[in-house]
C-alpha atoms as a PDB file:
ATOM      1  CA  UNK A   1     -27.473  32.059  -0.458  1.00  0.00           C
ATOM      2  CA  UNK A   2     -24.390  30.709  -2.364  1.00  0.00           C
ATOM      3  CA  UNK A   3     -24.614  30.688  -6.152  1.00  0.00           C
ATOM      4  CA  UNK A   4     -24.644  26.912  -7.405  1.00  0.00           C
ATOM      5  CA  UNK A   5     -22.026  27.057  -9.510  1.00  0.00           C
ATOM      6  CA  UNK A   6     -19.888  28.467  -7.394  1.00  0.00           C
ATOM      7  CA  UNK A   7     -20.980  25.434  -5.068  1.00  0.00           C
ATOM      8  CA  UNK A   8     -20.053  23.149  -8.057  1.00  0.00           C
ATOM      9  CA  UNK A   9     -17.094  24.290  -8.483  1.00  0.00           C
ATOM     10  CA  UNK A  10     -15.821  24.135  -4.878  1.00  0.00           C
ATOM     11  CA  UNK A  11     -16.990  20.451  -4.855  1.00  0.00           C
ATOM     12  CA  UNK A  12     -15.065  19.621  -7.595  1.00  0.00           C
ATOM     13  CA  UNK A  13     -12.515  21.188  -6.651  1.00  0.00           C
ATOM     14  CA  UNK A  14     -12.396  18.984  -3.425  1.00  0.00           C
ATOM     15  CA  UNK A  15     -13.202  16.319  -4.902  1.00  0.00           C
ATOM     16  CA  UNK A  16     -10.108  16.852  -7.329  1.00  0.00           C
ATOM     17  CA  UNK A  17      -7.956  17.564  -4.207  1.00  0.00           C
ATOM     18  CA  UNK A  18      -9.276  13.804  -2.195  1.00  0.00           C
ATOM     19  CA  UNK A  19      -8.788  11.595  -5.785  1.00  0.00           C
ATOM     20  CA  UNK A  20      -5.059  12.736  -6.400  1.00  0.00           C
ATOM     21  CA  UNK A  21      -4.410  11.957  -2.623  1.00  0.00           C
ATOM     22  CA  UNK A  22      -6.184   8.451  -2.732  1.00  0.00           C
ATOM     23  CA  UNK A  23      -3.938   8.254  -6.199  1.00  0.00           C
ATOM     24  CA  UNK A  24      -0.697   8.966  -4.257  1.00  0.00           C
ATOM     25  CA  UNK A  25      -1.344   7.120  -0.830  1.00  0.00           C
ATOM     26  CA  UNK A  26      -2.654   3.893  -2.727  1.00  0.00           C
ATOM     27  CA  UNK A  27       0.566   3.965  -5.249  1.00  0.00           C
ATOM     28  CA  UNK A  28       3.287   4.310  -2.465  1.00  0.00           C
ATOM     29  CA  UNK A  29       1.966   1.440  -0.562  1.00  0.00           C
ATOM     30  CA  UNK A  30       1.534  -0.386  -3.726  1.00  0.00           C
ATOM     31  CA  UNK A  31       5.193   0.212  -5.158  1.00  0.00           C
ATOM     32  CA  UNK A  32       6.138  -1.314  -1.274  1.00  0.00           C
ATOM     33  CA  UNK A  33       4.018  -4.441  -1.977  1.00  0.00           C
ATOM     34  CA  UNK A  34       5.512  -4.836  -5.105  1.00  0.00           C
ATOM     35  CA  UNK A  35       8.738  -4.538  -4.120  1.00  0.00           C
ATOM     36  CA  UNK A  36       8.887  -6.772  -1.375  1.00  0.00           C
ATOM     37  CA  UNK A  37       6.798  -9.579  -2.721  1.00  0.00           C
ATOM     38  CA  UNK A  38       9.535  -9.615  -5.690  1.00  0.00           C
ATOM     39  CA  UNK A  39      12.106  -9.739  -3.421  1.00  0.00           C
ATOM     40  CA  UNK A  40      10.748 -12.759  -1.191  1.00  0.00           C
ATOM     41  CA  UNK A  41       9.688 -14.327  -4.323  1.00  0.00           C
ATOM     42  CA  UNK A  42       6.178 -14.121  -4.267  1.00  0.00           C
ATOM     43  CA  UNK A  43       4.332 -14.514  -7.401  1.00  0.00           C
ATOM     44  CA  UNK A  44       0.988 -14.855  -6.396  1.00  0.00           C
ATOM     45  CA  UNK A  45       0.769 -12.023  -4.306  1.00  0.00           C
ATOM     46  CA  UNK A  46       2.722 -10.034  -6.744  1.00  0.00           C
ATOM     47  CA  UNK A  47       0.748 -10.524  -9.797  1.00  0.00           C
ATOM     48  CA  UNK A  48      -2.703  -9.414  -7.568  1.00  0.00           C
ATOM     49  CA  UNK A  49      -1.047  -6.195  -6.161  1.00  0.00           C
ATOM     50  CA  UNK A  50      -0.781  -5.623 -10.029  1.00  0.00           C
ATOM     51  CA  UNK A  51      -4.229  -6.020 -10.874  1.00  0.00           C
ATOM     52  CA  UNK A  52      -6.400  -5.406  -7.666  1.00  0.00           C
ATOM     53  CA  UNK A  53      -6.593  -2.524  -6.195  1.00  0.00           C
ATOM     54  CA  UNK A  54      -7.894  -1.827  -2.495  1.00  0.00           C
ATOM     55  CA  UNK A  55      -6.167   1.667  -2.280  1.00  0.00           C
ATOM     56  CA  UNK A  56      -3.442   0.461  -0.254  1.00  0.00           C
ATOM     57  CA  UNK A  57      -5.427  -2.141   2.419  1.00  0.00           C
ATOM     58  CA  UNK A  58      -4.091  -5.423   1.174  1.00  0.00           C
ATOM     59  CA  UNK A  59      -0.473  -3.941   0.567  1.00  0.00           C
ATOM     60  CA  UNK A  60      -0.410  -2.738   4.270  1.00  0.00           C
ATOM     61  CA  UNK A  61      -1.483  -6.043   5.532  1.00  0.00           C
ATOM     62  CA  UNK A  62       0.973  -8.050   3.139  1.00  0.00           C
ATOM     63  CA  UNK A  63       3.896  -6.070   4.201  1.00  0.00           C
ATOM     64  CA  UNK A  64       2.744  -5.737   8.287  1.00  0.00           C
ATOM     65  CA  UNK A  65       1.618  -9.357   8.503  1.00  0.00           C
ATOM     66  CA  UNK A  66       1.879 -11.713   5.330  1.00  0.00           C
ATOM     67  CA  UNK A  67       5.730 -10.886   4.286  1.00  0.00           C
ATOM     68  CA  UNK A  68       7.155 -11.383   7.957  1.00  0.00           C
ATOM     69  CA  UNK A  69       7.842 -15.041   8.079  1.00  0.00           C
ATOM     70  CA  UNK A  70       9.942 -15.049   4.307  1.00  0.00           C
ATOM     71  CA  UNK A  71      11.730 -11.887   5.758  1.00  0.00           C
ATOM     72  CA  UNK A  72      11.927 -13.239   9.390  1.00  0.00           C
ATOM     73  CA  UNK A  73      14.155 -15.947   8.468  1.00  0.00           C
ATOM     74  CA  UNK A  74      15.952 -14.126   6.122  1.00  0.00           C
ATOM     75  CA  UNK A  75      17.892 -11.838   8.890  1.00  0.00           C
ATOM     76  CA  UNK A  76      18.059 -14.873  11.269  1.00  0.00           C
ATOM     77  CA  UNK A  77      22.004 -16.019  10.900  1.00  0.00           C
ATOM     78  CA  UNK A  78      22.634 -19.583   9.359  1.00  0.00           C
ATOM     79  CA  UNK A  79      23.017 -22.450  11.653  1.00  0.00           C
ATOM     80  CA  UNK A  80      26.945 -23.803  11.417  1.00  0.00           C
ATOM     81  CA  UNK A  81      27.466 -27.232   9.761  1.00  0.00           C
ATOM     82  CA  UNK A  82      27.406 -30.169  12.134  1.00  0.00           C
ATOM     83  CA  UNK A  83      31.140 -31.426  12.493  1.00  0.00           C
ATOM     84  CA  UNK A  84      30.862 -35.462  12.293  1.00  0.00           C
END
């Protein structure tokens, strides 16, 4: 039988290891969500990646899905001036 503190500590240890991970996935995806929703000029969806966090799930969805259409029409070329 394992001694329980020796159990303890490799829970904790773990547990250590899966928080800093969480830490680092969630703030990547956040600085991305950031980043883009200041670029497309976003407010609203900027100011609640700062002060919600889903550990990354609504950044990946804003940047897959919600932040298309600005960026969409952002690569699309202009149309020329009609000549009258």
């Amino acid at each position: 039988m394992e001694d329980p503190l020796a159990f303890i500590m490799k829970f904790g240890l773990i547990l250590t290891i899966f928080i800093i991970t969480l830490i680092i996935w969630s703030g990547i995806w956040k600085g991305v969500a950031l980043w883009k929703s200041a670029r497309n000029n976003h407010l609203g969806w900027f100011i609640t990646f700062m002060f919600i966090n889903t550990l990354g799930i609504l950044e990946i969805l804003y940047i897959y899905v919600f932040s298309k259409k600005q960026s969409d029409s952002l690569t699309q070329p202009p149309t020329p001036p009609v000549q009258m």
